[in-house]
Protein backbone atom coordinates (compact mmCIF):
# COMPACT_ATOMS: atom_id res chain seq x y z
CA UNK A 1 47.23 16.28 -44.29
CA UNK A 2 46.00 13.18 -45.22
CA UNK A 3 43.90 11.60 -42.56
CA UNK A 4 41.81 8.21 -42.44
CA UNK A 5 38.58 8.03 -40.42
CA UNK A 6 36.84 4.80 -39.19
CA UNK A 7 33.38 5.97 -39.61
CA UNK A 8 31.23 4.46 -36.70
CA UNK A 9 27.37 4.77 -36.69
CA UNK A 10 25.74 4.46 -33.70
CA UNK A 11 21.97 3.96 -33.26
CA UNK A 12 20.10 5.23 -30.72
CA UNK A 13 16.54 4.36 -28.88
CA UNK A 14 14.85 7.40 -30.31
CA UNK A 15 13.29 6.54 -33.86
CA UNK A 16 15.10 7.28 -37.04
CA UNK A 17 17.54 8.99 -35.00
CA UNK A 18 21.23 8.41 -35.28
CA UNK A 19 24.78 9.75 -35.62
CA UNK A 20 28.00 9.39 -36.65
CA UNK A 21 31.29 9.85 -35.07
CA UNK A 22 34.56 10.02 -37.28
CA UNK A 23 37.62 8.64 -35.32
CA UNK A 24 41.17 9.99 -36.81
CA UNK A 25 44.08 8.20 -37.20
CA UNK A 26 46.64 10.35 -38.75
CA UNK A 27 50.28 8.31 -38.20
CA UNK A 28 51.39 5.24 -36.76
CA UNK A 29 54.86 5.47 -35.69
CA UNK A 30 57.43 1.68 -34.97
CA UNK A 31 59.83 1.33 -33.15
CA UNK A 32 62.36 -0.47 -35.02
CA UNK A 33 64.55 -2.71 -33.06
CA UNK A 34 62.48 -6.54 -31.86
CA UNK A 35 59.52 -4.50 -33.61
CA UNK A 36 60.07 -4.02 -37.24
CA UNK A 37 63.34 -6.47 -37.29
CA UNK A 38 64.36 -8.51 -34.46
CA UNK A 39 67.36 -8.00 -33.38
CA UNK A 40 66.96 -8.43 -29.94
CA UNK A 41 66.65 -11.97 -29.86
CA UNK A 42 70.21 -12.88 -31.98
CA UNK A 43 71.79 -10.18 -30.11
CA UNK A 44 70.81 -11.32 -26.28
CA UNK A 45 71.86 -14.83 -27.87
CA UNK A 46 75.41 -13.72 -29.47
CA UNK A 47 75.98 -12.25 -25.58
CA UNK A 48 74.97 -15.25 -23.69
CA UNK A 49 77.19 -16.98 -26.19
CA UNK A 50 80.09 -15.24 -25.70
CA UNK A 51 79.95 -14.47 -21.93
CA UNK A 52 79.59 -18.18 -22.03
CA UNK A 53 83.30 -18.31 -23.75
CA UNK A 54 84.80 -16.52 -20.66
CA UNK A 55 83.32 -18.83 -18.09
CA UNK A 56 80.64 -16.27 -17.30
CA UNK A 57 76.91 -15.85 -17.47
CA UNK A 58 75.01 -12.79 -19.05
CA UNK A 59 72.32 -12.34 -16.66
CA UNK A 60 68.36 -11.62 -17.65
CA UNK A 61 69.03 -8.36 -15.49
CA UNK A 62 71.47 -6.98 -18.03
CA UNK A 63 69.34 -7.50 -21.00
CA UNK A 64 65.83 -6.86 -19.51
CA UNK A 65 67.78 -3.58 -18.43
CA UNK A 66 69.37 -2.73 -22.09
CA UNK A 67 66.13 -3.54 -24.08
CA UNK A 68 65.08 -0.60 -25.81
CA UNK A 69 67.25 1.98 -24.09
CA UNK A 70 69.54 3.92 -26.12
CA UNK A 71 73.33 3.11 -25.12
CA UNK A 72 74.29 6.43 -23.18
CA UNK A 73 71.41 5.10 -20.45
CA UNK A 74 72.90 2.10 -20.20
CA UNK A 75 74.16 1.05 -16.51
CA UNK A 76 77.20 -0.46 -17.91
CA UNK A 77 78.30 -1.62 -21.07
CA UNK A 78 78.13 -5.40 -21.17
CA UNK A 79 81.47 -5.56 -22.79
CA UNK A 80 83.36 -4.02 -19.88
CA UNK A 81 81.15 -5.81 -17.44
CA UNK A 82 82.66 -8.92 -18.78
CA UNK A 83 85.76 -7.43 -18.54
CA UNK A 84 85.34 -6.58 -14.98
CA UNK A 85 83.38 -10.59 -14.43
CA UNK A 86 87.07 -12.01 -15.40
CA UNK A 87 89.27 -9.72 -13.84
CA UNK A 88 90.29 -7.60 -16.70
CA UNK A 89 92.94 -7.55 -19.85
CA UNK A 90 90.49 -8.69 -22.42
CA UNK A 91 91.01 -7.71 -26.00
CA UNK A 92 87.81 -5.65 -25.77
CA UNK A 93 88.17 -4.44 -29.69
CA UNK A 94 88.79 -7.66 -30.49
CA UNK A 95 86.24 -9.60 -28.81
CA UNK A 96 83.47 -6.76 -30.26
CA UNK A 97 84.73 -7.45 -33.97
CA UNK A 98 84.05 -10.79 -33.46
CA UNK A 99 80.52 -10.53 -31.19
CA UNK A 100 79.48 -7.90 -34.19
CA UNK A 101 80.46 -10.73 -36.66
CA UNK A 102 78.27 -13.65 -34.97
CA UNK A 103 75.13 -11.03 -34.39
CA UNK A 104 74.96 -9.83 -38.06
CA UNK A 105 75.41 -12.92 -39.63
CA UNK A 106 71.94 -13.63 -37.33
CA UNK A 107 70.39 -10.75 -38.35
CA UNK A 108 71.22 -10.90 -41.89
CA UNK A 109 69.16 -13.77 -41.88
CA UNK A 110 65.81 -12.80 -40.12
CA UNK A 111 62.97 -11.06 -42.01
CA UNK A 112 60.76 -8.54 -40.48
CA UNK A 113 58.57 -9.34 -37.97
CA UNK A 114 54.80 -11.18 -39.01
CA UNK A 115 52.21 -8.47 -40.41
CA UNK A 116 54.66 -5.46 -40.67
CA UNK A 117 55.38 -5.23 -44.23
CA UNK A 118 50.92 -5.69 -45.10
CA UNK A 119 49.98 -2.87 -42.42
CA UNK A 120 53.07 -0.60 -43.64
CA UNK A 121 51.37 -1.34 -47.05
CA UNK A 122 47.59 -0.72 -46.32
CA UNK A 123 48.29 2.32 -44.51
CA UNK A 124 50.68 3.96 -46.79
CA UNK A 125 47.86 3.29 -49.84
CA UNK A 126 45.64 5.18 -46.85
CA UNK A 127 47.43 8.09 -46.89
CA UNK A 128 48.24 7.33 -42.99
CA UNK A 129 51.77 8.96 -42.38
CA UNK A 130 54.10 6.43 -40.96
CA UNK A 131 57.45 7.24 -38.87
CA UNK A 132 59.78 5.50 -36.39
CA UNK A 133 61.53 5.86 -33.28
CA UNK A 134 64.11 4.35 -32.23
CA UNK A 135 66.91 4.11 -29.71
CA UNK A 136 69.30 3.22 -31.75
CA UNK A 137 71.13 5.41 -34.30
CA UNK A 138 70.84 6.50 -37.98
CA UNK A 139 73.37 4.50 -39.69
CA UNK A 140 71.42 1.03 -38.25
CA UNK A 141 68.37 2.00 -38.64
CA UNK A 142 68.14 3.72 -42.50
CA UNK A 143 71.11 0.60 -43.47
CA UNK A 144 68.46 -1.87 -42.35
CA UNK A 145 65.32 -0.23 -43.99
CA UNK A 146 66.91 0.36 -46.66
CA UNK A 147 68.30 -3.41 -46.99
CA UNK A 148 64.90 -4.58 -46.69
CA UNK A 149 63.50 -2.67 -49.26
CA UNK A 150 61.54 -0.35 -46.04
CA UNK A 151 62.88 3.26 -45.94
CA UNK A 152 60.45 4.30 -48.73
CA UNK A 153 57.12 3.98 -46.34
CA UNK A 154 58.12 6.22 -44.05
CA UNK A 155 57.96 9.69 -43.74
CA UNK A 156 60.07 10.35 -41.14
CA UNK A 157 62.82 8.42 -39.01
CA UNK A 158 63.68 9.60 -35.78
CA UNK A 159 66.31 8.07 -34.15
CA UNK A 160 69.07 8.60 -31.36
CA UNK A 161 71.25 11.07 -33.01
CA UNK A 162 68.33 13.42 -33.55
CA UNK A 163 67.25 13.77 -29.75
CA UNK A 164 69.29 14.48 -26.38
CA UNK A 165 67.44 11.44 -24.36
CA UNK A 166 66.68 8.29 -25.79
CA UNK A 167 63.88 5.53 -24.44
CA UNK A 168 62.65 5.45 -21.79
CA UNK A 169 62.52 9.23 -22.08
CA UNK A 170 59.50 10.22 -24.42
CA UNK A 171 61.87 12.39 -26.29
CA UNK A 172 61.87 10.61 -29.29
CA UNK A 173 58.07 10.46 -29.87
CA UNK A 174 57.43 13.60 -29.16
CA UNK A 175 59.82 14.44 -32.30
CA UNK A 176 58.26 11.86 -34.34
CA UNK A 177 55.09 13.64 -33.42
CA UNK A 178 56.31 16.52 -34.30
CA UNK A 179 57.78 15.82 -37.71
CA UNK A 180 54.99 13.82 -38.84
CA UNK A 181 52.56 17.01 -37.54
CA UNK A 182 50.23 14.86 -35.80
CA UNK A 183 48.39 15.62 -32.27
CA UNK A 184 49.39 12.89 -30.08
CA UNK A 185 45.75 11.72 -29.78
CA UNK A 186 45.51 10.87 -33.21
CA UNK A 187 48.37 8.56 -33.55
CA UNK A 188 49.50 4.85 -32.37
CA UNK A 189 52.91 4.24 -31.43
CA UNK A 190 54.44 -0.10 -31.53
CA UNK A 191 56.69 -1.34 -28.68
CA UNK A 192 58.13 -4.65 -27.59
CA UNK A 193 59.70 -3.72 -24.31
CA UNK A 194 58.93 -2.15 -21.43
CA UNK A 195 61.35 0.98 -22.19
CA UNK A 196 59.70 2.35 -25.58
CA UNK A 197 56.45 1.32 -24.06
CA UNK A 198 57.73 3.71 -21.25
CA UNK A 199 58.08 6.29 -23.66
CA UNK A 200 55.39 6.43 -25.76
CA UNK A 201 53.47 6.60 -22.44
CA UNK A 202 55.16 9.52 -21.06
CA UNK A 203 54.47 11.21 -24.68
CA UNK A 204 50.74 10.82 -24.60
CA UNK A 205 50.66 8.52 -27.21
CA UNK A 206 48.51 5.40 -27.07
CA UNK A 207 50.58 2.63 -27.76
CA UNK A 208 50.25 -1.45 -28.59
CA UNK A 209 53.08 -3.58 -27.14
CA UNK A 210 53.98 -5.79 -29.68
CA UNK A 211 56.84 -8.25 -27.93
CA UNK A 212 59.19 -10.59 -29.76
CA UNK A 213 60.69 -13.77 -28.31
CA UNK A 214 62.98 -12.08 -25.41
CA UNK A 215 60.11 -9.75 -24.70
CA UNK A 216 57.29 -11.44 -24.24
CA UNK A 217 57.61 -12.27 -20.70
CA UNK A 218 58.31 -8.92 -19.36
CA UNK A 219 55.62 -6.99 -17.84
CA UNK A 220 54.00 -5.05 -20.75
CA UNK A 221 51.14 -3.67 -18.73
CA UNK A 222 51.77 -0.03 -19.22
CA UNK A 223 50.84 -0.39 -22.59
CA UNK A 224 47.22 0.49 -23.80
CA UNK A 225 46.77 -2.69 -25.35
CA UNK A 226 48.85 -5.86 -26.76
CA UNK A 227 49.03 -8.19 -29.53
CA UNK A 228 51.29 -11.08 -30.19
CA UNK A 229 52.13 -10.46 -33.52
CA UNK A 230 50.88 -7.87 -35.97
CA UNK A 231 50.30 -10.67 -38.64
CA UNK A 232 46.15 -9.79 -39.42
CA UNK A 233 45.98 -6.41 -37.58
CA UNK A 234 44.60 -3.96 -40.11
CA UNK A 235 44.12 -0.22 -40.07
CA UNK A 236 40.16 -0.37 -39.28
CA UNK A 237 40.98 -2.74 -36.24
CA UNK A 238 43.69 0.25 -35.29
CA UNK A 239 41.26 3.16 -35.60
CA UNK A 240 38.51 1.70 -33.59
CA UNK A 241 40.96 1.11 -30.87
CA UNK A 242 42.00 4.88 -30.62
CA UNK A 243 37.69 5.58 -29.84
């Protein structure tokens, strides 16, 4: 396994006397959605937009509540809660076609997040093992790796389909974990919402909230520690955090 140590030196009072401790950091696993890509802002906006068409409002409680949870723990799908708002016998097929044709055209055009691509860089030329976990499922999250020219730097991609629970269950790490054959002290998991922060927590894993636009005012707390953007944030500055 390749492995990357921060070597810090620490003196000490006693003369010429000193020693050295080497801190590991063997993977650093994303979460994909609003972290690697966001597509939580276009798609909260494509749902205020259309609830809007019907008269109705699509409340912060239903998106703080769907943020990084995988569908099947969803409290209701916001689709037939805008069904139920107007009283029923919407097209619901055809109202998705056309919600799933505003929100890609959005995404289509956004780039991944600030500092991603230059730490997926450094640490792959590190020989740091990089994986993801996500709520959502394979088909969106390989499709948009792969359309951004991604999928190569990582070793592993864990998503929905491959676990019974999704976020905020810490199911999903602890396979990433698994797969990427890392001890869960040695590794730093990136979250935007409090769900995947959630998880990561619950797996042992020390994790770094990272929150987009529609995130950043949630309470973050749980997580070990927080940055604004990745945009700067190199491997060295990782390692020393995990000491």
């Amino acid at each position: 396994m390749a492995r990357y140590h921060k070597r810090i030196i620490d003196v000490f009072p006693l003369p010429e006397t000193c020693y050295s401790l080497s801190v590991p950091l063997d993977a650093l696993i994303f979460d994909f959605d609003g972290l690697i890509l966001d597509t939580e802002t276009p798609e909260v906006l494509v749902w205020r937009e259309l609830y809007r068409d019907y008269g109705q409002v699509f409340s912060d409680e239903q998106w703080i509540h769907s943020i990084g949870r995988g569908a099947e723990e969803m409290k209701e799908d916001p689709l037939e809660a805008l069904d139920r708002l107007v009283g029923g016998g919407l097209d619901l097929e055809e109202i998705d076609t056309l919600r799933k044709k505003r929100l890609m055209n959005m995404i289509y055009a956004e780039q991944p997040r600030r500092g991603v691509v230059p730490l997926l860089k450094e640490a792959k030329a590190l020989g740091i093992r990089l994986g993801v976990a996500s709520s959502s499922k394979h088909w969106w999250v390989d499709g948009h790796l792969q359309r951004l020219g991604l999928f190569q730097y990582f070793s592993h991609i864990v998503c929905a389909d491959d676990v019974l629970r999704a976020k905020p269950y810490p199911d999903l790490y602890m396979k990433a974990a698994s797969l990427l054959k890392v001890g869960t002290d040695e590794v730093i998991a990136f979250e935007d919402s409090p769900n995947g922060i959630a998880a990561a927590v619950s797996a042992g894993i020390f994790v770094i909230a990272v929150p987009n636009s529609q995130t950043s005012s949630l309470d973050l707390s749980a997580a070990n520690a927080r940055f604004e953007t990745l945009d700067g944030v190199g491997v060295d500055r990782l390692a020393e955090m995990l000491h």
